[in-house]
Protein backbone atom coordinates (compact mmCIF):
# COMPACT_ATOMS: atom_id res chain seq x y z
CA UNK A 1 104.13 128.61 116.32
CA UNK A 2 106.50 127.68 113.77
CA UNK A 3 107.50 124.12 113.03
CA UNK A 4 103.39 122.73 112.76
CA UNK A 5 102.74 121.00 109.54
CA UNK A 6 99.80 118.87 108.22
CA UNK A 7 99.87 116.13 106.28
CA UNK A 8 97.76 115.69 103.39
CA UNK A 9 98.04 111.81 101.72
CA UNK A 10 95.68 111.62 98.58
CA UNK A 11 94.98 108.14 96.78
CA UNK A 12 97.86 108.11 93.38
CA UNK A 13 95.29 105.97 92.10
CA UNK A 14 92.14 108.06 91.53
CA UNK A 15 94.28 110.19 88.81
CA UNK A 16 96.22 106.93 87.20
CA UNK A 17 93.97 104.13 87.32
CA UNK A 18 90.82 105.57 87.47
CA UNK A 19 90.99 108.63 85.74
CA UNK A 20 89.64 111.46 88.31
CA UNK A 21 89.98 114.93 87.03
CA UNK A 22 92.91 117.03 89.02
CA UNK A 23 90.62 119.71 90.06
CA UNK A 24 87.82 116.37 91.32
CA UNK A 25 90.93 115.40 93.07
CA UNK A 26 92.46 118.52 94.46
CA UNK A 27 88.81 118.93 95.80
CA UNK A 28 89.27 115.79 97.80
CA UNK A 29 92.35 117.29 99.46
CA UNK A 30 90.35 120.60 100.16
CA UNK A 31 87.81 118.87 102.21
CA UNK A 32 89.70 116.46 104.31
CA UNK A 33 91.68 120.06 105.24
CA UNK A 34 88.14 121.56 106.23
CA UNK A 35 87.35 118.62 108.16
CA UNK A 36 89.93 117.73 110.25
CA UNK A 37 90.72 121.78 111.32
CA UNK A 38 86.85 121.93 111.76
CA UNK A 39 87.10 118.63 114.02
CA UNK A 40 90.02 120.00 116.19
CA UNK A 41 89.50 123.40 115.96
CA UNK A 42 90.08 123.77 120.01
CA UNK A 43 93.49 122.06 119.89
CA UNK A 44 96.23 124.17 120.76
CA UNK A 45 98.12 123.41 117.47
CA UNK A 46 95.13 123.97 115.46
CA UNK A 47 94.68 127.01 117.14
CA UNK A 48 98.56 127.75 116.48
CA UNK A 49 98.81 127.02 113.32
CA UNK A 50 95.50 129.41 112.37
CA UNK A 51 96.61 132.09 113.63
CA UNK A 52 99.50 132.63 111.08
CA UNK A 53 97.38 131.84 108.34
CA UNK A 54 100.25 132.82 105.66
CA UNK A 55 102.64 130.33 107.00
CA UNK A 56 100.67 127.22 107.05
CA UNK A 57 102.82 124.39 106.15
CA UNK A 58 101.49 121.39 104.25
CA UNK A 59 103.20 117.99 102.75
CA UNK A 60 100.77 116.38 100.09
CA UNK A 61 101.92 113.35 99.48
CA UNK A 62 100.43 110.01 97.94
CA UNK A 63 99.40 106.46 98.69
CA UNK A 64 99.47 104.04 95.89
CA UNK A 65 95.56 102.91 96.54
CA UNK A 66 92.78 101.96 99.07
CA UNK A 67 94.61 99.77 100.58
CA UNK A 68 97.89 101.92 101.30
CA UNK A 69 95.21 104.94 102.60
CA UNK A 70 94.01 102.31 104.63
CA UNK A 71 97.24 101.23 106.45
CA UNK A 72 98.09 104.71 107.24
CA UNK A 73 94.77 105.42 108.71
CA UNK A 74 95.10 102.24 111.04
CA UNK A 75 98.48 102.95 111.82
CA UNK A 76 97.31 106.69 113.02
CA UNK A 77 94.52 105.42 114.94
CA UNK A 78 96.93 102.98 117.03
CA UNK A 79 99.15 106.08 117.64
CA UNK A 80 96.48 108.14 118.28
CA UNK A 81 97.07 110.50 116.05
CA UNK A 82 94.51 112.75 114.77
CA UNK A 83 93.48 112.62 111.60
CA UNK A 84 90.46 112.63 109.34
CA UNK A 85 90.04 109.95 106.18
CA UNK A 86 88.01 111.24 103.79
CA UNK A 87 85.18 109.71 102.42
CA UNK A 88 83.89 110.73 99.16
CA UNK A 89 80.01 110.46 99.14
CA UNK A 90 77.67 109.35 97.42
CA UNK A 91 80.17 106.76 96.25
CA UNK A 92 81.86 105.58 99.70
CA UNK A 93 85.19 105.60 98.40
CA UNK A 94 88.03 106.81 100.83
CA UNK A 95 90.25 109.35 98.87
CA UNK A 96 92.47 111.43 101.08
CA UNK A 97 93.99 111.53 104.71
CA UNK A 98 94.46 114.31 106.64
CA UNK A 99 96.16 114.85 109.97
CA UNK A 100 95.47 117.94 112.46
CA UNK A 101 98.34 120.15 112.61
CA UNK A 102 101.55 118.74 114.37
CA UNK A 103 105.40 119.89 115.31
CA UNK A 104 106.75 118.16 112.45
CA UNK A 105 109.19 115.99 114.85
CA UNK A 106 105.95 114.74 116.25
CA UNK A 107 104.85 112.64 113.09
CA UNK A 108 107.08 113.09 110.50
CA UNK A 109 107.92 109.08 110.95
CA UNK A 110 104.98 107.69 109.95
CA UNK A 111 104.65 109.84 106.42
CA UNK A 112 108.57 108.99 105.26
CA UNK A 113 107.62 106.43 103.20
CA UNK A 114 105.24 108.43 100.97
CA UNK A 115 106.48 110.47 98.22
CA UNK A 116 105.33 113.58 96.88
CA UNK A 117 102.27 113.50 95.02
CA UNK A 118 102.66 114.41 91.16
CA UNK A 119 99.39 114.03 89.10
């Protein structure tokens, strides 16, 4: 099904301000994707999106900090719109957002104020 895309919104901060390796970071964005297709593996557009593995479509883009990956989880959750923040353990500290795959027109809205990420 052409036209699903997930979002993928990793912390700007854990590269800038706090110094996290790229690959410690890319890492971050690897398992929030795991997650959130394991959690809604039985969704239609999960299911969709899987089974053209070599057209996945994926925007990474970045929130400034905590607080900004925070907003945009909240924001989600109102919506209901399904999603998985990722927690980094043992240290507890949120580092990426990922939503279950969506027709773009579906939730394109609430990631336009993000820009690319660029480490």
């Amino acid at each position: 099904m052409s036209g699903l895309v997930q979002y993928v919104v990793v912390r700007g901060d854990l590269s800038k301000t706090l110094g996290w390796p790229m690959g410690a970071i890319i890492a971050q964005a690897c398992h929030a994707c795991t997650a959130v297709i394991h959690l809604f593996y039985n969704d239609s557009n999960t299911q969709a999106y899987l089974a053209d593995l070599d057209s996945m479509h994926k925007v990474v883009l970045e929130a400034s900090d905590e607080a900004g990956l925070h907003t945009l989880c909240s924001k989600l959750k109102e919506d209901d719109i399904h999603h998985k923040l990722w927690i980094e353990q043992p240290e507890n500290i949120p580092t990426c957002l990922v939503t279950k795959p969506y027709p773009k027109n579906e939730v394109q809205s609430y990631f336009k104020k993000y820009k690319l990420l660029k480490l």
